[in-house]
Protein backbone atom coordinates (compact mmCIF):
# COMPACT_ATOMS: atom_id res chain seq x y z
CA UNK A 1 279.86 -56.02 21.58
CA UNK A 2 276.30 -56.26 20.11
CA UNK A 3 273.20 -54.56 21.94
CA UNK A 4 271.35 -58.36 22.97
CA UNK A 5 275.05 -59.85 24.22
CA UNK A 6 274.66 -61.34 27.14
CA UNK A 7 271.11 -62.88 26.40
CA UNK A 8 269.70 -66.07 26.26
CA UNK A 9 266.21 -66.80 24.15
CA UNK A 10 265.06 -70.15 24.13
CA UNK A 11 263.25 -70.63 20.64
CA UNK A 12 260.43 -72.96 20.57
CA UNK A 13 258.47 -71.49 17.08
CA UNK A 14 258.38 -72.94 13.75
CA UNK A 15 256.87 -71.17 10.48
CA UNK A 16 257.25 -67.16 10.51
CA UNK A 17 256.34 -65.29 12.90
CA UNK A 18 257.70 -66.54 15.67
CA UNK A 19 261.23 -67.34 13.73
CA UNK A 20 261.17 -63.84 12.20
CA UNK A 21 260.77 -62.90 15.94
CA UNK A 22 263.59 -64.53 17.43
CA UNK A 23 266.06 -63.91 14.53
CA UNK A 24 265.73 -60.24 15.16
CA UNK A 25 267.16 -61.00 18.61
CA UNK A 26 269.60 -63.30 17.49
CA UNK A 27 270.59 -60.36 15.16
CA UNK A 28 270.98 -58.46 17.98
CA UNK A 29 273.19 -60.41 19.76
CA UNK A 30 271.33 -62.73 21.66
CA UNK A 31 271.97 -66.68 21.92
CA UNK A 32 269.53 -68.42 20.32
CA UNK A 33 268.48 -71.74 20.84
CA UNK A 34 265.82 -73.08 18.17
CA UNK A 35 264.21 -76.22 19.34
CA UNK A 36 262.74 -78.34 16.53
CA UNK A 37 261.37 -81.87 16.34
CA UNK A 38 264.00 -84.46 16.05
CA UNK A 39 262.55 -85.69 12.81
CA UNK A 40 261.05 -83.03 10.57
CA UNK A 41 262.48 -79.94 12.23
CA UNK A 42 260.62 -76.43 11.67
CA UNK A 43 258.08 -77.32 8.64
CA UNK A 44 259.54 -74.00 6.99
CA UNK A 45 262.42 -76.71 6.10
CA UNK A 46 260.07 -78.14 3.57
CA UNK A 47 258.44 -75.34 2.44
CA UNK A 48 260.03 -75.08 -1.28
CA UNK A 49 261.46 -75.24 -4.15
CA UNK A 50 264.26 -73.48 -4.16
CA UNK A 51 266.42 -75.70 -1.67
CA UNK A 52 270.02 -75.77 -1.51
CA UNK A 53 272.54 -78.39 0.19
CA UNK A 54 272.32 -81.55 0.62
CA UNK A 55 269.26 -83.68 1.21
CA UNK A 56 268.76 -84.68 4.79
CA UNK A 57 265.20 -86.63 6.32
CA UNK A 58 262.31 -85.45 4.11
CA UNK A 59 263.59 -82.92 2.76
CA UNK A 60 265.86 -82.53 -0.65
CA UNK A 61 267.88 -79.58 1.05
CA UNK A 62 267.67 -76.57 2.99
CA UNK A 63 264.54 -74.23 1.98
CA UNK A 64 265.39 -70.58 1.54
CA UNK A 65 262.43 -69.86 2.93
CA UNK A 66 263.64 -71.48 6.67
CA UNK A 67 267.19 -69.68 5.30
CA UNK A 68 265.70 -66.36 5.64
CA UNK A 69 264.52 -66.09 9.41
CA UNK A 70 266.83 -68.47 11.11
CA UNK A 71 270.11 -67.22 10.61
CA UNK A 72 272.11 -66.25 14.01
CA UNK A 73 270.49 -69.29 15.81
CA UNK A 74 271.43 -73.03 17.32
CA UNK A 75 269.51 -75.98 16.83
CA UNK A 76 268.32 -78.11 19.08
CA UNK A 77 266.30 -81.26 18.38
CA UNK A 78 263.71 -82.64 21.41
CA UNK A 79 260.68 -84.67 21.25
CA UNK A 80 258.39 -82.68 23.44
CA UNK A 81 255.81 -85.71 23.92
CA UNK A 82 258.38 -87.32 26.20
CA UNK A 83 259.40 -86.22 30.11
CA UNK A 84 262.71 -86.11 29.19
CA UNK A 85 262.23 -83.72 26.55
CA UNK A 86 259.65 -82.08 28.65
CA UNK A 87 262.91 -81.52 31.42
CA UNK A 88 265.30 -80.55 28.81
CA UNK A 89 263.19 -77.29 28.03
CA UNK A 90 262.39 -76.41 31.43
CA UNK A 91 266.10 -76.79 32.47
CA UNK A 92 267.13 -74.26 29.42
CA UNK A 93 264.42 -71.90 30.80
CA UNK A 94 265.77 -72.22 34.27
CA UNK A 95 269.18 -70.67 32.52
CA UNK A 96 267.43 -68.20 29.80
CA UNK A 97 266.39 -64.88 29.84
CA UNK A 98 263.33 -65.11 27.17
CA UNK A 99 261.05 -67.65 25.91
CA UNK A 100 259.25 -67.25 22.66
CA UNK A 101 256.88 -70.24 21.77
CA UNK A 102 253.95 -70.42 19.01
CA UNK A 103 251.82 -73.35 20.17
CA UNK A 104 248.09 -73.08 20.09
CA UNK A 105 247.02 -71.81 23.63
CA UNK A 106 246.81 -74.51 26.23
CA UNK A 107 249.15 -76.44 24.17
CA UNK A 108 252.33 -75.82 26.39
CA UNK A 109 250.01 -75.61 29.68
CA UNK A 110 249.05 -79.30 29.41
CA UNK A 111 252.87 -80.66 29.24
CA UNK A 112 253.95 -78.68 32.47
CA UNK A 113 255.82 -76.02 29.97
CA UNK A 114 253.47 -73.01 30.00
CA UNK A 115 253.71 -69.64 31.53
CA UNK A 116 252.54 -71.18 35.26
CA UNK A 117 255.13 -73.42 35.33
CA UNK A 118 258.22 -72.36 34.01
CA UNK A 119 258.37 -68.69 36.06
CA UNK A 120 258.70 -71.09 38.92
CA UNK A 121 261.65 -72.41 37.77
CA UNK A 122 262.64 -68.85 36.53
CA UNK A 123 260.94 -66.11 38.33
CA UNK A 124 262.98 -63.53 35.36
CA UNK A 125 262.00 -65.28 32.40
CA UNK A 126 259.84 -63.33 29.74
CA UNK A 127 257.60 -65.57 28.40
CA UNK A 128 256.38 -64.65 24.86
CA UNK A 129 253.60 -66.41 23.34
CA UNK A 130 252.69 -65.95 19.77
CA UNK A 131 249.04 -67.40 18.43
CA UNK A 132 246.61 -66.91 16.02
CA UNK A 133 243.93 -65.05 18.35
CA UNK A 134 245.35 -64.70 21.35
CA UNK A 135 244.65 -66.22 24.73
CA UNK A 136 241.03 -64.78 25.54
CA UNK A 137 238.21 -64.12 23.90
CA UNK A 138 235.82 -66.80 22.03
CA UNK A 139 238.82 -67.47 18.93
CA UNK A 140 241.33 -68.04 21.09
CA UNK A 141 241.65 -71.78 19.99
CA UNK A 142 241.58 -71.71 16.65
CA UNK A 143 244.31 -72.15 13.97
CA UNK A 144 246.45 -68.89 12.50
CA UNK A 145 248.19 -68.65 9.03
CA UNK A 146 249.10 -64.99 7.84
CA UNK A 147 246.54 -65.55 4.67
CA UNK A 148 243.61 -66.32 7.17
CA UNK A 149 244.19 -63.19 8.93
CA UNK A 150 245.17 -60.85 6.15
CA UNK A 151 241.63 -61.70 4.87
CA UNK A 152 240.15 -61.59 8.47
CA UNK A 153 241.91 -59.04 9.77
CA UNK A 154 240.79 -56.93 6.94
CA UNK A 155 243.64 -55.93 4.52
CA UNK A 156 242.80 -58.03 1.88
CA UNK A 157 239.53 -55.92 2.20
CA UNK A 158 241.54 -52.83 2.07
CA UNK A 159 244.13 -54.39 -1.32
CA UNK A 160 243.67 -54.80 -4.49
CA UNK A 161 242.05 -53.00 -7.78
CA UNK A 162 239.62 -51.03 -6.96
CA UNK A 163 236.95 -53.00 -9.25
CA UNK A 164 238.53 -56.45 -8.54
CA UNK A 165 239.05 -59.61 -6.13
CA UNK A 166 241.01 -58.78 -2.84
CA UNK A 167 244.56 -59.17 -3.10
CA UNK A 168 246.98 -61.15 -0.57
CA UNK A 169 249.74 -58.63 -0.01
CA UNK A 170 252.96 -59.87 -1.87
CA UNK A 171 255.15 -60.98 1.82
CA UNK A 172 253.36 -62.46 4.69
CA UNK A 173 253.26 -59.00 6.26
CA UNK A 174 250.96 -60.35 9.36
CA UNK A 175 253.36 -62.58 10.28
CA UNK A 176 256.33 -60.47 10.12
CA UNK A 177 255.07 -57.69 11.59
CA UNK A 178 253.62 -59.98 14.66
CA UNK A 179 257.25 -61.09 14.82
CA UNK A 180 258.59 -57.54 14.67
CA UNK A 181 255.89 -56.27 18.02
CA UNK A 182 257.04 -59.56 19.24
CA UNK A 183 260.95 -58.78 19.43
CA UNK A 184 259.60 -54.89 20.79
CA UNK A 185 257.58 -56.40 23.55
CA UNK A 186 260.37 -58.75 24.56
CA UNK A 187 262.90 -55.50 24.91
CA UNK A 188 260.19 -53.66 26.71
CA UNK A 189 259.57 -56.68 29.36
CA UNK A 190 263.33 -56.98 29.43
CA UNK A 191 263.59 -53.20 30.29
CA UNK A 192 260.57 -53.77 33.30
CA UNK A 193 262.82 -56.71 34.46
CA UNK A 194 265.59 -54.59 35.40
CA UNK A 195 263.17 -51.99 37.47
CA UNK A 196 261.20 -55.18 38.75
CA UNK A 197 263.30 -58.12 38.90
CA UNK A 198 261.09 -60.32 37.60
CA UNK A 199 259.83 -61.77 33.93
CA UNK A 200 256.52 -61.67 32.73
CA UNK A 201 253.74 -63.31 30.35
CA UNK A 202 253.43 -61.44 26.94
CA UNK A 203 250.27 -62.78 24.65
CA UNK A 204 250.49 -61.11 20.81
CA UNK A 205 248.05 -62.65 18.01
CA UNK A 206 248.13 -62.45 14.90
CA UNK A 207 244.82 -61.02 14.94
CA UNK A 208 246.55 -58.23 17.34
CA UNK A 209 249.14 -57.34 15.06
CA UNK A 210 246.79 -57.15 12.00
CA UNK A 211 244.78 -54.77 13.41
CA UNK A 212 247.41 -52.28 14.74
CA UNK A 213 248.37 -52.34 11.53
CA UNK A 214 245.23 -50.84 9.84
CA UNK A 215 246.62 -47.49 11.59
CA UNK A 216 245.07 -44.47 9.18
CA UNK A 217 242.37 -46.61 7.60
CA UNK A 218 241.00 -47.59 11.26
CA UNK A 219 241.31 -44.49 12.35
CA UNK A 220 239.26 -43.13 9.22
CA UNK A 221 236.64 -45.96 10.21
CA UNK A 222 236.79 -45.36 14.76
CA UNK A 223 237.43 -41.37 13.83
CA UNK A 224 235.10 -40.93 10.45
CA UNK A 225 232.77 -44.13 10.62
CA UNK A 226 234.35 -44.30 7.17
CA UNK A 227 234.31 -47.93 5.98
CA UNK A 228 237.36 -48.25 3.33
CA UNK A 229 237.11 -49.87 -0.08
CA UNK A 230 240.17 -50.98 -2.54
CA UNK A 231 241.77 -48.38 -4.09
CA UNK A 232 244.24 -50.35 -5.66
CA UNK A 233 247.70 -48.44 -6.03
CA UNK A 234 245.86 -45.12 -4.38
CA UNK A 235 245.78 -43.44 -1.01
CA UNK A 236 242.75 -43.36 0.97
CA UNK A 237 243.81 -39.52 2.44
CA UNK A 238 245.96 -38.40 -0.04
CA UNK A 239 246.02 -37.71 -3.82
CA UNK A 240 248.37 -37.53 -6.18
CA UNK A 241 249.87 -40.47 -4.17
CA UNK A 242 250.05 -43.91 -6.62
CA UNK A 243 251.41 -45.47 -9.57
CA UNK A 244 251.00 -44.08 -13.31
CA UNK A 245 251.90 -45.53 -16.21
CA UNK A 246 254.13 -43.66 -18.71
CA UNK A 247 254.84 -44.64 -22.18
CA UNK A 248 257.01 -47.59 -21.18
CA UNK A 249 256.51 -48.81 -17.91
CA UNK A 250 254.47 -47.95 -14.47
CA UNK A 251 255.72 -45.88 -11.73
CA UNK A 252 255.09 -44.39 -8.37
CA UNK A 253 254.15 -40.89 -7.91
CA UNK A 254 253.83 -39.13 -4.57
CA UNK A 255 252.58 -35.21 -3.75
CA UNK A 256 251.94 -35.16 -0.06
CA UNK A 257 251.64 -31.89 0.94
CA UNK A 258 250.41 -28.52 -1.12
CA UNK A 259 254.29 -27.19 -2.14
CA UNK A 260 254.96 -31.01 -3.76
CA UNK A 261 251.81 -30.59 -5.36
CA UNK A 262 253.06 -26.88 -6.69
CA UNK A 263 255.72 -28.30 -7.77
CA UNK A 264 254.38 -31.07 -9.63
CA UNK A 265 252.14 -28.49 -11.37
CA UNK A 266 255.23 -26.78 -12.37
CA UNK A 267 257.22 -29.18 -13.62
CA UNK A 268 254.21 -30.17 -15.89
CA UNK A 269 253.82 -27.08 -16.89
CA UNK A 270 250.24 -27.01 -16.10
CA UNK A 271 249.41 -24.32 -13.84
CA UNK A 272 245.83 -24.72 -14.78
CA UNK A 273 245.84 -28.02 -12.95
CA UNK A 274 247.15 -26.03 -9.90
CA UNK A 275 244.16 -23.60 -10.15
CA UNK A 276 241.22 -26.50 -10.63
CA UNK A 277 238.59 -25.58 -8.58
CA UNK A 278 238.58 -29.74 -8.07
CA UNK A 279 242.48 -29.52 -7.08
CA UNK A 280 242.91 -26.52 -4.89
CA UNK A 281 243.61 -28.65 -1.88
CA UNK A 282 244.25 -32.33 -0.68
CA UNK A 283 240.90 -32.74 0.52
CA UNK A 284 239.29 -31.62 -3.37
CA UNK A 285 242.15 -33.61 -4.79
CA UNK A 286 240.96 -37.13 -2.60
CA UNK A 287 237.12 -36.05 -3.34
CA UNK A 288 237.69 -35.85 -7.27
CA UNK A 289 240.88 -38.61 -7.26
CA UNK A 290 239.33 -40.77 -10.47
CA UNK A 291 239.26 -37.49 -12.69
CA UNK A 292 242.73 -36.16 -11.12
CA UNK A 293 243.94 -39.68 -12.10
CA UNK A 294 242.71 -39.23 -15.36
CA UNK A 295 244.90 -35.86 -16.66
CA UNK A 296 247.75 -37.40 -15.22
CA UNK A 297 247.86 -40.63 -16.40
CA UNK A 298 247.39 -38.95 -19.67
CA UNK A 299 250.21 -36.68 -19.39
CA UNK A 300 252.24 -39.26 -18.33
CA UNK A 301 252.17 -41.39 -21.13
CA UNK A 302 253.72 -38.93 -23.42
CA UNK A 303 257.00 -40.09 -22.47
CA UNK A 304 259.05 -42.98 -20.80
CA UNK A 305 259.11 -43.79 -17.17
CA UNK A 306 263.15 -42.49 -16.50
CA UNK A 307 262.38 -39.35 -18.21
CA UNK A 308 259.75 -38.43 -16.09
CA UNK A 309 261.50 -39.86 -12.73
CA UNK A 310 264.44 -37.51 -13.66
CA UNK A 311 262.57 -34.54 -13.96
CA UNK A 312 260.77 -35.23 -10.11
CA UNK A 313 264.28 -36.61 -8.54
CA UNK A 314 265.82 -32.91 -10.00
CA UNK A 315 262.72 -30.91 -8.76
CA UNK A 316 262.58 -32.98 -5.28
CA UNK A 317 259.35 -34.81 -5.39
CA UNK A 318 259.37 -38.40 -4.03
CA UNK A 319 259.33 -40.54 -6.79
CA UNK A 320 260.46 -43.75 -8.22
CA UNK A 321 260.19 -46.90 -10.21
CA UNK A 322 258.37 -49.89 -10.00
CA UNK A 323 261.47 -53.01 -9.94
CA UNK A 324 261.58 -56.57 -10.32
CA UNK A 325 263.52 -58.12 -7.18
CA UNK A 326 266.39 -58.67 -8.86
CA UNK A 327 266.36 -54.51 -9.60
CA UNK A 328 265.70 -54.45 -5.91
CA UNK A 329 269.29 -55.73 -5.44
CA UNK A 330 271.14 -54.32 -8.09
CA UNK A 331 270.09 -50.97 -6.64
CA UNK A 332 272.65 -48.64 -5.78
CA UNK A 333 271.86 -48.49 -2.83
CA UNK A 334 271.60 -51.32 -1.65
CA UNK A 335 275.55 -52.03 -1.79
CA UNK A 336 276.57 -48.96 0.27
CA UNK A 337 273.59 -49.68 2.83
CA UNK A 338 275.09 -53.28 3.49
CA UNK A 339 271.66 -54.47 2.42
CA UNK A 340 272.71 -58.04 1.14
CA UNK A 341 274.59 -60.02 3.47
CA UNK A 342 276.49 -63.64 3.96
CA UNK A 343 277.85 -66.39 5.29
CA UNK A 344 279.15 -69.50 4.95
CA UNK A 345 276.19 -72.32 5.40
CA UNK A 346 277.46 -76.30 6.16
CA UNK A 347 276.11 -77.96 3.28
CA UNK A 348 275.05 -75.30 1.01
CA UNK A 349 278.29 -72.81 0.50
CA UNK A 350 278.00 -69.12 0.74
CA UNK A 351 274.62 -68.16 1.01
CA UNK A 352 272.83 -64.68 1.07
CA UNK A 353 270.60 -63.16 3.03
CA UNK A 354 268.83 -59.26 3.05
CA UNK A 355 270.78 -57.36 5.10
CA UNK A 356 269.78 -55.74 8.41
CA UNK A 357 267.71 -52.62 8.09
CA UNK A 358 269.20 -50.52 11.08
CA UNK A 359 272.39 -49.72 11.50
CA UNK A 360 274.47 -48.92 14.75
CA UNK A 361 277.34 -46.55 15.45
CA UNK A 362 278.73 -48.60 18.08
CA UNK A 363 277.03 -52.17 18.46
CA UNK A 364 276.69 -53.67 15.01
CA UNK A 365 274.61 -55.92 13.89
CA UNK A 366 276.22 -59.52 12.57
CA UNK A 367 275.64 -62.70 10.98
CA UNK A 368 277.57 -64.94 13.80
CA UNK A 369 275.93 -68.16 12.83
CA UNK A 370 274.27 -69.23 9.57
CA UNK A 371 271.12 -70.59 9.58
CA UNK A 372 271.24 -74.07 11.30
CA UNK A 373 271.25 -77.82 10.25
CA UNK A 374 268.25 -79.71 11.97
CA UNK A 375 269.94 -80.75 15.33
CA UNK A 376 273.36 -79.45 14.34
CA UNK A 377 273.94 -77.74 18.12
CA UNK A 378 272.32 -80.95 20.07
CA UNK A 379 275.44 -82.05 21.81
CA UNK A 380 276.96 -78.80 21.96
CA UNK A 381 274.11 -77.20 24.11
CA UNK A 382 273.04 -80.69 26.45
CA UNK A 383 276.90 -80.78 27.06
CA UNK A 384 277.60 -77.55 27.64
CA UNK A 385 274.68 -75.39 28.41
CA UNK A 386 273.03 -77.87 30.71
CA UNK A 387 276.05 -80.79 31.71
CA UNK A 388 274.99 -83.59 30.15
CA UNK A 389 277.19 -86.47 29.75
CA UNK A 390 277.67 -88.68 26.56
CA UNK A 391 276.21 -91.34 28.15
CA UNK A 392 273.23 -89.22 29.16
CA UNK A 393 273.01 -87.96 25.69
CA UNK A 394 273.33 -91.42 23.74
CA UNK A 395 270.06 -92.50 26.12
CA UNK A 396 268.05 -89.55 25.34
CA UNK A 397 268.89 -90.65 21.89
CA UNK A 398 267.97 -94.03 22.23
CA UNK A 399 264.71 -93.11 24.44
CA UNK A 400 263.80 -90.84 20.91
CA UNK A 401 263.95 -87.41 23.18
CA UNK A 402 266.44 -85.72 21.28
């Protein structure tokens, strides 16, 4: 048994967040049905190089960029323009537990297949809506990609060397993490339904998820009236707590508390640095970071990277190097934490995926499914989801519905 068994989401997001959202449910357990546009699909499909299979539509293969969040999922193909494909979706939400859709708002209200309309076909359906800025408030129509709100939302503000341009973090954390409160809200409503017996209407933004993410450096702004600069690899509230470089390569460095910073002075053998008047405590060690940088960077490059990382791994300060992705994976680590997963994809062989990052004692986690071809469930779920007949099916076809 997995945790989400049972469950029905019915999946009507392209791109990330959404996606990211829904394959963390799928993960779980849940049956997910992704509906896509008959002829392009989810435009994550195209979003490459690399691709992998065979070429299908416009596309030269699958992307492994709509590889990674759409495992554990079925596809579905409907033209949502048409009243037939209108009725398909609001007969899978009569039969589905959750709804997840990414649609600028007002989009799904004007086709009969917003909030309004389908909890009267399904008074238990959660209905999760995922949007740039949310459904009130003078933004709420405009357009969301993670970029626009990392630099919006302020964390390109907030990353990047402390002298140069703002830096896009490396993974489209906005979106992912608005996926990841996504999938918690759902649980949560899904938890309410069982004390209330009914669904309800979840909005989450981009914009929303951006700024709960700001956590300490908000709360240095709300708290302090502290407006935060780039630091580049530093820590607004902490110190030692960045990369260094040693003689052969950068790495990351981290004292948080007084005894790791004891013990760092130990190990350097520099009890004078322990007894700075500029280093006695965190708060002298933030106020005069630049200079603290300074002697250790110094020390530091006396001597390679692993020299250094064995010395803090043996002494217990967190510590570690700086790796390429492909170190990321040969890490070993990652083998014994079932961190790289697979399965076995239609056209493009055995294909691999990161693996999932908690782990149960009872109700594992699985890759049921590989990601999906566009429309490769169609039949399957109009037959035997919702009873549709061949002949029913072969019209919708014809009528450019499905």
């Amino acid at each position: 048994m997995q945790p989400l068994e049972g469950l029905r989401v019915v999946d009507l997001t392209r791109a990330l967040a959404g996606p990211y959202c829904t394959m963390m449910l799928g993960d779980l357990g849940a049956d997910v049905i992704k509906v896509e546009h008959p002829d392009r699909g989810d435009e994550s499909r195209g979003w490459g190089p690399p691709f992998v299979g065979r070429p299908y539509g416009p596309y030269p293969g699958e992307s492994a960029y709509f590889l990674s969040v759409n495992r554990n999922k079925r596809s579905l193909t409907v033209n949502l323009k048409t009243p037939d494909g209108q009725e398909i979706v609001r007969q899978l939400a009569a039969v589905s537990d959750v709804l997840v859709e990414n649609f600028r708002p007002g989009t799904l209200d004007g086709i009969g297949l917003g909030y309004d309309s389908l909890q009267m076909v399904n008074s238990r359906l959660i209905y999760c809506s995922i949007s740039g800025y949310g459904h009130t408030g003078p933004c709420a129509h405009q357009p969301g990609y993670d970029v626009i709100l990392q630099g919006e939302g302020g964390l390109m503000g907030i990353t990047g060397p402390e002298e140069g341009p703002p830096s896009r973090v490396g993974i489209p954390i906005v979106d992912i993490t608005t996926g990841m409160f996504a999938a918690t809200a759902i649980l949560a409503a899904l938890r309410a339904r069982d004390v209330l017996g009914n669904g309800q209407f979840i909005d989450l933004s981009l914009l929303d998820a951006e700024v709960a993410l700001l956590t300490n450096v908000a709360s240095n702004y709300l708290v302090g009236g502290e407006g935060h600069r780039r630091l580049g690899n530093a820590h607004p509230n902490i110190a030692p707590y960045e990369a260094f470089p040693a003689r052969d390569r950068w790495f990351v460095l981290a004292a948080g508390n007084e005894h790791q910073w004891a013990t760092l002075c130990t190990v350097l053998e520099r009890p004078d640095l322990k007894d700075d008047p500029r280093f006695l405590c965190n708060e002298l060690r933030v106020t005069h970071r630049k200079a603290l940088y300074d002697i250790l960077s110094q020390i530091f490059q006396s001597r390679d990277a692993e020299e250094w990382l064995a010395e803090f791994r043996k002494a217990g300060l967190p510590c570690g190097p700086i790796n390429s992705i492909p170190d990321v994976f040969a890490h070993p680590q990652v083998g014994p934490r079932e961190l790289i997963l697979e399965a076995e994809h239609p056209t493009a062989g055995r294909v691999r995926f990161p693996g999932f990052p908690y782990k149960f004692s009872q109700t594992r986690a699985a890759v049921r499914r590989p990601p999906p071809l566009l429309g490769q469930h169609t039949e399957e779920i109009l037959r035997d989801l919702l009873g549709y007949s061949s002949q029913e099916i072969s019209a919708l076809r014809e009528q450019k519905a499905i």
